[in-house]
Protein backbone atom coordinates (compact mmCIF):
# COMPACT_ATOMS: atom_id res chain seq x y z
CA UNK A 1 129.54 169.63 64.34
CA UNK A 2 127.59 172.63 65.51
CA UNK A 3 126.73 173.30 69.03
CA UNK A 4 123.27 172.47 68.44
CA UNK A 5 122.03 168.54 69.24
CA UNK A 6 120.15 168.15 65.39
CA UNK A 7 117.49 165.97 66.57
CA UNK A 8 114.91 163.50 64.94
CA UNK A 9 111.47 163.05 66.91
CA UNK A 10 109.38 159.98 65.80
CA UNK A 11 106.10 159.99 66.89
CA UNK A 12 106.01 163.69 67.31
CA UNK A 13 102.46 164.13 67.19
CA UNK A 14 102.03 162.43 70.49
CA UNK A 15 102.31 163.51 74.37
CA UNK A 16 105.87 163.32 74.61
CA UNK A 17 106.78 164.32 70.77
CA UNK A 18 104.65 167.60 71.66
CA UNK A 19 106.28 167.98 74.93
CA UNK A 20 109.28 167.50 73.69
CA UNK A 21 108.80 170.24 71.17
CA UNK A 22 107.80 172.43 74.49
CA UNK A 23 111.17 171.62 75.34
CA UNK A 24 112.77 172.81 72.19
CA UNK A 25 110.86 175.87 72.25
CA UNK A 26 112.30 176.82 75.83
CA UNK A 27 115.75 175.77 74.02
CA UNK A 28 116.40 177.41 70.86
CA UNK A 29 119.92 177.85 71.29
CA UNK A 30 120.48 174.17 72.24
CA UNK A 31 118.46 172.12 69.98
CA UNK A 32 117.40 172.11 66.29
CA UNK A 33 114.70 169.86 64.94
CA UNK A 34 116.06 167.73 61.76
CA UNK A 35 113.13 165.43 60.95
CA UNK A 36 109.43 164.95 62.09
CA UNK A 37 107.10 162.21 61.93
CA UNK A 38 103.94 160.88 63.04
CA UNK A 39 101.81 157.97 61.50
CA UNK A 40 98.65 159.46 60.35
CA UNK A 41 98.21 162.86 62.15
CA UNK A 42 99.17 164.67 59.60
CA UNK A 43 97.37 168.33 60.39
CA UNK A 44 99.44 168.38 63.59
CA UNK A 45 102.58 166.97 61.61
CA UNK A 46 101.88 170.19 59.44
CA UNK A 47 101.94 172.66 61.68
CA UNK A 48 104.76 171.20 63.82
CA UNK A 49 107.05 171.82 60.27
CA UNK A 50 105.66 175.13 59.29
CA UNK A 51 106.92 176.12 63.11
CA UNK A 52 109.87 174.05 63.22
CA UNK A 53 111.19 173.96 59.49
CA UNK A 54 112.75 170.21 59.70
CA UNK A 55 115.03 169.35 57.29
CA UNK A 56 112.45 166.24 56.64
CA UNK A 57 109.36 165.03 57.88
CA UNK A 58 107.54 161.13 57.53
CA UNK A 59 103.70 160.49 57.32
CA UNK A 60 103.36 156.93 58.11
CA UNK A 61 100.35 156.99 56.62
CA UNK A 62 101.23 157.07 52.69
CA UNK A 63 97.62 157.41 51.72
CA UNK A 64 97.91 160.76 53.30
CA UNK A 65 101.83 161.72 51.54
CA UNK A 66 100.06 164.09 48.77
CA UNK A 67 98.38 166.14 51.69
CA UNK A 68 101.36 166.94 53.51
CA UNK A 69 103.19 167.46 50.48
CA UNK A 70 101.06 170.25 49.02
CA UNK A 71 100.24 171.76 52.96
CA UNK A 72 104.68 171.89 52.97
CA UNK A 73 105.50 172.57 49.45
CA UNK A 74 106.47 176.39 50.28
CA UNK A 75 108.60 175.34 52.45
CA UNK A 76 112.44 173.51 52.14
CA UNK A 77 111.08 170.38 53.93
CA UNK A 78 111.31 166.82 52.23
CA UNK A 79 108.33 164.63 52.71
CA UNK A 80 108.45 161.14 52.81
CA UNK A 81 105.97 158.62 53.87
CA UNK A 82 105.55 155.00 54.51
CA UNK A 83 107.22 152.46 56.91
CA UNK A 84 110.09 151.90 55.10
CA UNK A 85 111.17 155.82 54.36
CA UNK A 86 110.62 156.15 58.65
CA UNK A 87 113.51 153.27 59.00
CA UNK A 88 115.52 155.02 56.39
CA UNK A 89 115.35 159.01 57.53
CA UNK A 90 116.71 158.30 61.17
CA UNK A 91 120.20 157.68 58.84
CA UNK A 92 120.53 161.02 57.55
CA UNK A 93 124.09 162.65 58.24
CA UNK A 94 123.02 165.81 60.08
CA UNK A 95 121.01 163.78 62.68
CA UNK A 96 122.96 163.69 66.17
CA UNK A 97 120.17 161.74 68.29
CA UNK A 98 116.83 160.17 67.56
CA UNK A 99 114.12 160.74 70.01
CA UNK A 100 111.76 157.47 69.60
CA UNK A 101 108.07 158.06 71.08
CA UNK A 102 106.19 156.19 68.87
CA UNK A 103 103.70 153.89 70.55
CA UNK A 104 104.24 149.80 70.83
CA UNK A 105 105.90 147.34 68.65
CA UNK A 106 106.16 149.97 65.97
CA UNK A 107 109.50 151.51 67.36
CA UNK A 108 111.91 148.68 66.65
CA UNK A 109 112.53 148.77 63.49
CA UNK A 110 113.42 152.02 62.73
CA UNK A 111 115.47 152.08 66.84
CA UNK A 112 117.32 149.84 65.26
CA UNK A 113 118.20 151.37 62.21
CA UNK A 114 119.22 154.75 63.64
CA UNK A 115 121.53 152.14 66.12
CA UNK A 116 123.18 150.70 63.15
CA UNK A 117 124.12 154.04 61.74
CA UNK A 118 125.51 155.10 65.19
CA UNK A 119 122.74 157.63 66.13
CA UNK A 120 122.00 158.25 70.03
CA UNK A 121 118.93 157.50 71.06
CA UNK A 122 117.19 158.89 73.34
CA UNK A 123 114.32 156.54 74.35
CA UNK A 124 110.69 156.85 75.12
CA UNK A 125 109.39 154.22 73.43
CA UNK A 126 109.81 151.31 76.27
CA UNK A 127 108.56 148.60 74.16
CA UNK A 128 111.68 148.34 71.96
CA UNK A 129 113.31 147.05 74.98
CA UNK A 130 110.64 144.88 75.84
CA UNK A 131 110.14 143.33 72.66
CA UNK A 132 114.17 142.90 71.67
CA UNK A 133 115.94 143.99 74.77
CA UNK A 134 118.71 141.82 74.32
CA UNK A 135 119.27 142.70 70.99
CA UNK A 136 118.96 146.11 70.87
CA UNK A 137 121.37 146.59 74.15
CA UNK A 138 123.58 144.25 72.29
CA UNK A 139 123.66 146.33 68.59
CA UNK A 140 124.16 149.61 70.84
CA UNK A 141 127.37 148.22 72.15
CA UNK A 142 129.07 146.76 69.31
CA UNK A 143 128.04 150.05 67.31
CA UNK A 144 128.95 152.37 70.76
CA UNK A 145 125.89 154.01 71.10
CA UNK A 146 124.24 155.15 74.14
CA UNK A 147 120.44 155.24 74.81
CA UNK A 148 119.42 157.69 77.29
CA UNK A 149 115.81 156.69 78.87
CA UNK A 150 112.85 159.20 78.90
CA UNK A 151 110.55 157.24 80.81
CA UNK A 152 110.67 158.89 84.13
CA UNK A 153 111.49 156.05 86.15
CA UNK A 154 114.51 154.59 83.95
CA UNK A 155 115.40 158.51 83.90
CA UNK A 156 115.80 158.82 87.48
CA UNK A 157 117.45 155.44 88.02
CA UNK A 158 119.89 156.71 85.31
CA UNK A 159 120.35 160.25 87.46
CA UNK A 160 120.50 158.71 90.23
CA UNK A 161 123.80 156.90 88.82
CA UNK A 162 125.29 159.67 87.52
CA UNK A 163 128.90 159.27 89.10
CA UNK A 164 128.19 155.79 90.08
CA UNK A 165 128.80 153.64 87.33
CA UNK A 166 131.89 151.86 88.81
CA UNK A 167 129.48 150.63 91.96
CA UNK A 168 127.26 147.96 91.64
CA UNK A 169 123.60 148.04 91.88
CA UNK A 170 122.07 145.47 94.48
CA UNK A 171 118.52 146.92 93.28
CA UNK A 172 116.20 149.55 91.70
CA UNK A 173 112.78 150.38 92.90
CA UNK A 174 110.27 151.61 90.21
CA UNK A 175 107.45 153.87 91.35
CA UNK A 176 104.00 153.45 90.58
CA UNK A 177 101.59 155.94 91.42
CA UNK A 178 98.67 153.13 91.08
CA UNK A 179 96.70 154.38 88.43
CA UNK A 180 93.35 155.79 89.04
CA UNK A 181 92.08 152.03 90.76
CA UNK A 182 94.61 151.60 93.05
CA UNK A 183 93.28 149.81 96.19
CA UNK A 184 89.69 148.54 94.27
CA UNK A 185 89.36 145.11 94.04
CA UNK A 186 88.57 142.69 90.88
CA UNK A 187 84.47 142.87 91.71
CA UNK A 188 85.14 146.39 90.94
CA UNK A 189 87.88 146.22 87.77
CA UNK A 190 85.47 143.64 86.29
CA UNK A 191 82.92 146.97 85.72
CA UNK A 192 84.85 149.62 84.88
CA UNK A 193 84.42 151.54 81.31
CA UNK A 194 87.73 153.14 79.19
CA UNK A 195 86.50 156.43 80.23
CA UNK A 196 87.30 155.70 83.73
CA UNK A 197 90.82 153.98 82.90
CA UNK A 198 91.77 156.94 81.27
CA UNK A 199 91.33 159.72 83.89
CA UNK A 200 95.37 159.54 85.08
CA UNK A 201 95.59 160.74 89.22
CA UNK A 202 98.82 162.15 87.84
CA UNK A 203 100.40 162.14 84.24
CA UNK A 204 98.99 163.60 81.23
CA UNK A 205 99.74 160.71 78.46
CA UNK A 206 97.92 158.99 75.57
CA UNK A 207 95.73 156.75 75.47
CA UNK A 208 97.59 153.67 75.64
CA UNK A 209 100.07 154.26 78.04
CA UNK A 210 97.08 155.44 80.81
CA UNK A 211 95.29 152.21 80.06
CA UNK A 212 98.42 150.33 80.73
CA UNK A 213 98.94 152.42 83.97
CA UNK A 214 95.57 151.65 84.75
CA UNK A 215 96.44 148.10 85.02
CA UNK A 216 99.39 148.08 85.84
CA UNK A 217 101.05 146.93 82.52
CA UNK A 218 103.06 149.74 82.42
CA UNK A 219 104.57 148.96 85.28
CA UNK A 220 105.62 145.55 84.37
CA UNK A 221 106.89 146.72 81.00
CA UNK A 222 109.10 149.32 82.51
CA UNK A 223 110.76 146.45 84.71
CA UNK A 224 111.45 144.60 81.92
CA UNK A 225 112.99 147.49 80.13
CA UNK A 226 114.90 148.21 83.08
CA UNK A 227 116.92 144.92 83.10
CA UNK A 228 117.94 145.67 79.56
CA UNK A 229 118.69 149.37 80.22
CA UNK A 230 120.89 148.92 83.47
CA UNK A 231 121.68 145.20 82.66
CA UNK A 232 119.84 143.67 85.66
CA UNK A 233 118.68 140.60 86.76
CA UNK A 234 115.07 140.07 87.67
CA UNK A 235 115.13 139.79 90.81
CA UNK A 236 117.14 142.71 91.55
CA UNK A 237 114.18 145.03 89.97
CA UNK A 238 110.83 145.98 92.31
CA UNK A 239 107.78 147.72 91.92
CA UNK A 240 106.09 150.19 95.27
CA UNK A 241 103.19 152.11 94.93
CA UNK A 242 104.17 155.34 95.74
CA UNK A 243 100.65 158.01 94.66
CA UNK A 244 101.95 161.30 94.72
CA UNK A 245 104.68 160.35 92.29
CA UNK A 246 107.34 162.76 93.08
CA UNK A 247 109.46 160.28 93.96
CA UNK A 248 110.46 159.07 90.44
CA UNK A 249 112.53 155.87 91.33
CA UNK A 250 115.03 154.70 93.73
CA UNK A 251 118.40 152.94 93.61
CA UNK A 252 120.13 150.91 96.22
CA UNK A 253 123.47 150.41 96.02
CA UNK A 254 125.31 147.44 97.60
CA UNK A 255 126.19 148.94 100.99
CA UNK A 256 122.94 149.57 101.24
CA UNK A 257 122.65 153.22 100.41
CA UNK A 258 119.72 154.15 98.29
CA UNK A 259 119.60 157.21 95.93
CA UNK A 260 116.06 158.54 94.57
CA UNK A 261 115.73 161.19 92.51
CA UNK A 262 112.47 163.59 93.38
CA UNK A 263 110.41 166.17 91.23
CA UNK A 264 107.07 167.20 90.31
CA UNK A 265 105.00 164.96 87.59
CA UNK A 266 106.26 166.70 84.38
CA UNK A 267 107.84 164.48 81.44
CA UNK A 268 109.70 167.66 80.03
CA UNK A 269 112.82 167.31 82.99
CA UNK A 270 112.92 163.57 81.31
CA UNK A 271 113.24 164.88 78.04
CA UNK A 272 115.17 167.43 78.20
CA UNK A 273 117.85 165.52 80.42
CA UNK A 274 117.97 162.86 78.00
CA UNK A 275 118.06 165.52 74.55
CA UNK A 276 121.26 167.89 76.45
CA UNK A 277 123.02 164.90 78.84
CA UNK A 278 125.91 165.50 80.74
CA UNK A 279 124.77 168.93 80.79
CA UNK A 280 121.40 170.17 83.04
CA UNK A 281 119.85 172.86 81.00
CA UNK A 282 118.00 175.97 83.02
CA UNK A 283 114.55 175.80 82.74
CA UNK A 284 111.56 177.40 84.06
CA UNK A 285 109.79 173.69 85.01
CA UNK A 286 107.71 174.53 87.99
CA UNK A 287 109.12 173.45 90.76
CA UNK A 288 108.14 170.79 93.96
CA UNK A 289 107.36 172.22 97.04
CA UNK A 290 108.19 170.24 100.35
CA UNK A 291 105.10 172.21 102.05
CA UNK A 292 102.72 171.47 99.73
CA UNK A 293 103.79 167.55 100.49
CA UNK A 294 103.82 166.95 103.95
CA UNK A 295 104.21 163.57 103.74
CA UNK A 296 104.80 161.07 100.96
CA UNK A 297 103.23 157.27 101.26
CA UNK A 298 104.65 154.05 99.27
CA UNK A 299 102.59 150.95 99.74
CA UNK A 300 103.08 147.21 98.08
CA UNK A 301 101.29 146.51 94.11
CA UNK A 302 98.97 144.01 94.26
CA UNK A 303 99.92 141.93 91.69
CA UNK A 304 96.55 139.53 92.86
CA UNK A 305 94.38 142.20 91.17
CA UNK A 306 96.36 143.49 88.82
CA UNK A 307 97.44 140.24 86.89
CA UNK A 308 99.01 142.01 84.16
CA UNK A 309 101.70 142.97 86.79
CA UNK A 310 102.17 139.64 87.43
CA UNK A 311 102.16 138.46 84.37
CA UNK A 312 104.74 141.18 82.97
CA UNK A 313 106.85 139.97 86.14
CA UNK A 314 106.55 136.13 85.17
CA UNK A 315 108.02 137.15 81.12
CA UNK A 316 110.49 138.74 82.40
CA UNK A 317 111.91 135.88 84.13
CA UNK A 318 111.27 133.78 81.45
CA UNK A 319 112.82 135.66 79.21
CA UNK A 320 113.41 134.44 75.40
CA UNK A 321 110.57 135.59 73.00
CA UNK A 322 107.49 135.94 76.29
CA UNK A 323 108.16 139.45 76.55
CA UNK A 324 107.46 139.84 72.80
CA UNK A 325 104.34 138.37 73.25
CA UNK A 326 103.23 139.99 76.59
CA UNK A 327 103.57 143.54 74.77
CA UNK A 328 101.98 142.43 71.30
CA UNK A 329 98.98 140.63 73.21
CA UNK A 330 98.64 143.65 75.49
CA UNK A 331 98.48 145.70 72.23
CA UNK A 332 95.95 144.08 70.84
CA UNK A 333 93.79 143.77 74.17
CA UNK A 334 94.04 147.47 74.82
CA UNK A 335 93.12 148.40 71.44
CA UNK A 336 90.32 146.06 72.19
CA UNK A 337 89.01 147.47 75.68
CA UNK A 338 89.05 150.81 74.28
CA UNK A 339 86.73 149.53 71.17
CA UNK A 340 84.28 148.31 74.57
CA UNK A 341 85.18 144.95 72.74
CA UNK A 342 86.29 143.30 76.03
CA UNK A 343 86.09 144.23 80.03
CA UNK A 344 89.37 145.65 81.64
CA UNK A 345 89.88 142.38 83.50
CA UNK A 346 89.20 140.13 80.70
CA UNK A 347 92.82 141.84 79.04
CA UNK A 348 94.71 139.88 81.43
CA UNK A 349 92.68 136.77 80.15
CA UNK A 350 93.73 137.37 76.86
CA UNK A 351 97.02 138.10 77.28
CA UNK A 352 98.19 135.05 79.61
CA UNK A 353 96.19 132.59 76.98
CA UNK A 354 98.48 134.14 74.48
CA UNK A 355 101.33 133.84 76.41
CA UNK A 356 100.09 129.78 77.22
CA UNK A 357 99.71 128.88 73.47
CA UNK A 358 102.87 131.18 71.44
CA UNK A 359 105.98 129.14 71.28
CA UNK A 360 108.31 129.70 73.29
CA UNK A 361 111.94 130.69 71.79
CA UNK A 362 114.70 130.96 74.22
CA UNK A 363 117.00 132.59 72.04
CA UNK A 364 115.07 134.84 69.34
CA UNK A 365 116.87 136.32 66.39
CA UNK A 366 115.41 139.65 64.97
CA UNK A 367 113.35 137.43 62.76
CA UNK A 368 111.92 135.35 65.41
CA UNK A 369 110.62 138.53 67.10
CA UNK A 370 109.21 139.70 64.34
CA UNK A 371 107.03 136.23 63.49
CA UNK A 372 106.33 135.68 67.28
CA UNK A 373 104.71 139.90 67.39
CA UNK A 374 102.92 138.57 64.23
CA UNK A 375 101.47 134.99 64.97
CA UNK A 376 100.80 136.61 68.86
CA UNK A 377 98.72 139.60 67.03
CA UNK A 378 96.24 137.03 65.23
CA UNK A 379 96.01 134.66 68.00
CA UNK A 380 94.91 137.65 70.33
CA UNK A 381 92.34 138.79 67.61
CA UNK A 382 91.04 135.44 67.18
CA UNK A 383 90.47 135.36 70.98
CA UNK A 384 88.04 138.62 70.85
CA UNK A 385 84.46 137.70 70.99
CA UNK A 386 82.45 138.26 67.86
């Protein structure tokens, strides 16, 4: 094997599949790009392989196959397109780790293919462990592969255990910066228009992922992946609200040391930790600045407003198939309250009566998951007002 980590990016039109390209870029010498994808945009897909030169790149979108064929066919790149050839390419030979940052339910199947062929993965896509956690921790294990988070939370729990892994965790704190309504109240929330959800204090991120900051969703999904990731129990997982988010996330160990690893908002440390781990690559990241912060604040979520929190919290515990349908009725609700179909409160509505009517499985098989993400989908989109 060469020096270079061959890497596969799904979802690389997106913010972290283009940042993590930025991080390539800075990293010629340590990284090579082996396969592309993204599910319909395929003028950035494109130009990403006329730059990059994968050995292979997937348009999810197969209506759109001929046009990247044709834009590529100067080039020694094999196109593919279609669900199926996205679940297949993550098995190719020279691939040494997957990066998944597609967005929602969509990066399961194909997680757990590169899994099965023994591929690391280095994960950014958080609802794969939301959705299956159990079984996707559990294939990684039999099959010895390790998943190295990107999510900059479950990143700096995981450096902040670096040389730690023989001492118990007693608990993890997750940072939230609040989203741009932290401290309104519902009187407000029940007002508020997707152009205001999407204007991030803090992080640069697509549109999904800010809505689900916005309420708080994000947060509660992150939790859950966390007990899968560090194989936690519920209660030994909390949320703070912490807005300058430099402090990342916190770990306290069982004689009650904590650990919490600190930086400015930027998901390329993330990435590139996760792409080059053990090793710390140099970069030229801008750097914090302890004058610049003169003090930092952390304050409790309010879970009473933000009932997606709470609701997130309440799966978790649960466990079995809720999860699954927490993330697929959240799907469908922020797809929704983008649309201006529903109000940003009236997503919590929909997701807790989806959560009330779904059947409840306590021990889902892969099938299970995928019929509960399915029956959860059509229940939520029969809830939308016509």
């Amino acid at each position: 094997m060469s020096e270079k980590k061959h890497i596969a990016i799904l979802g690389s039109a997106g913010s972290i599949g283009t940042q993590t390209l930025d991080v390539v870029r800075g990293q010629r010498s340590h990284f090579e790009v082996e396969v592309l994808s993204t599910f319909n945009n395929a003028d950035v897909l494109i130009r990403q392989a006329q730059e990059f030169t994968p050995n292979a790149v997937v348009i999810g979108d197969e209506k759109k196959y001929n046009y990247v064929r044709e834009a590529l066919s100067d080039l020694p790149v094999k196109v593919y397109a279609g669900e199926e050839a996205l679940a297949q390419v993550v098995e190719m030979d020279d691939i040494d780790i997957v990066l998944t940052a597609m967005v929602g339910y969509s990066g399961l199947k194909p997680t757990l293919n590169a899994i099965r062929a023994g591929k690391q993965i280095a994960l950014a896509n958080k609802e794969t462990l939301v959705v299956a956690g159990e079984l996707v921790t559990r294939l990684a294990r039999e099959k010895a592969v390790n998943i190295y988070p990107i999510d900059s939370e479950h990143s700096a729990i995981f450096q902040c255990m670096a040389g730690e892994w023989e001492n118990p965790i007693e608990k993890i704190y997750l940072t939230a910066s609040g989203g741009p309504f932290r401290g309104r109240d519902k009187a407000f929330l029940k007002s508020v228009r997707k152009e205001q959800a999407l204007k991030h204090p803090n992080w640069d991120m697509g549109a999904k992922i800010t809505i689900d900051s916005a309420s708080l969703m994000n947060k509660g999904l992150e939790m859950i992946e966390a007990r899968w990731l560090f194989n936690l129990q519920p209660d030994q997982i909390d949320v703070i609200v912490h807005p300058q988010s430099i402090i990342h996330s916190i770990v306290q160990f069982e004689d009650g040391s904590m650990k919490a690893q600190m930086g400015l908002p930027d998901m390329k440390l993330p990435i590139q930790y996760a792409l080059a781990y053990p090793k710390r690559l140099k970069s030229d990241f801008p750097r914090f600045n302890f004058a610049e912060y003169p003090s930092l604040s952390f304050e409790k979520a309010d879970t009473d407003t933000f009932r997606n929190l709470e609701l997130a919290i309440h799966a978790m515990r649960q466990g079995g198939n809720k999860a699954c349908i927490l993330n697929a009725a959240n799907e469908i609700a922020v797809e929704a309250f983008l649309k201006d179909q529903i109000g940003f409160l009236e997503m919590s509505e929909m997701i807790e009566a989806c959560l009330e009517k779904i059947s409840f499985i306590a021990s889902p098989s892969y099938e299970d998951y995928v019929k509960t993400d399915t029956e959860t989908r059509m229940l939520a989109k029969e809830l939308l007002p016509v």
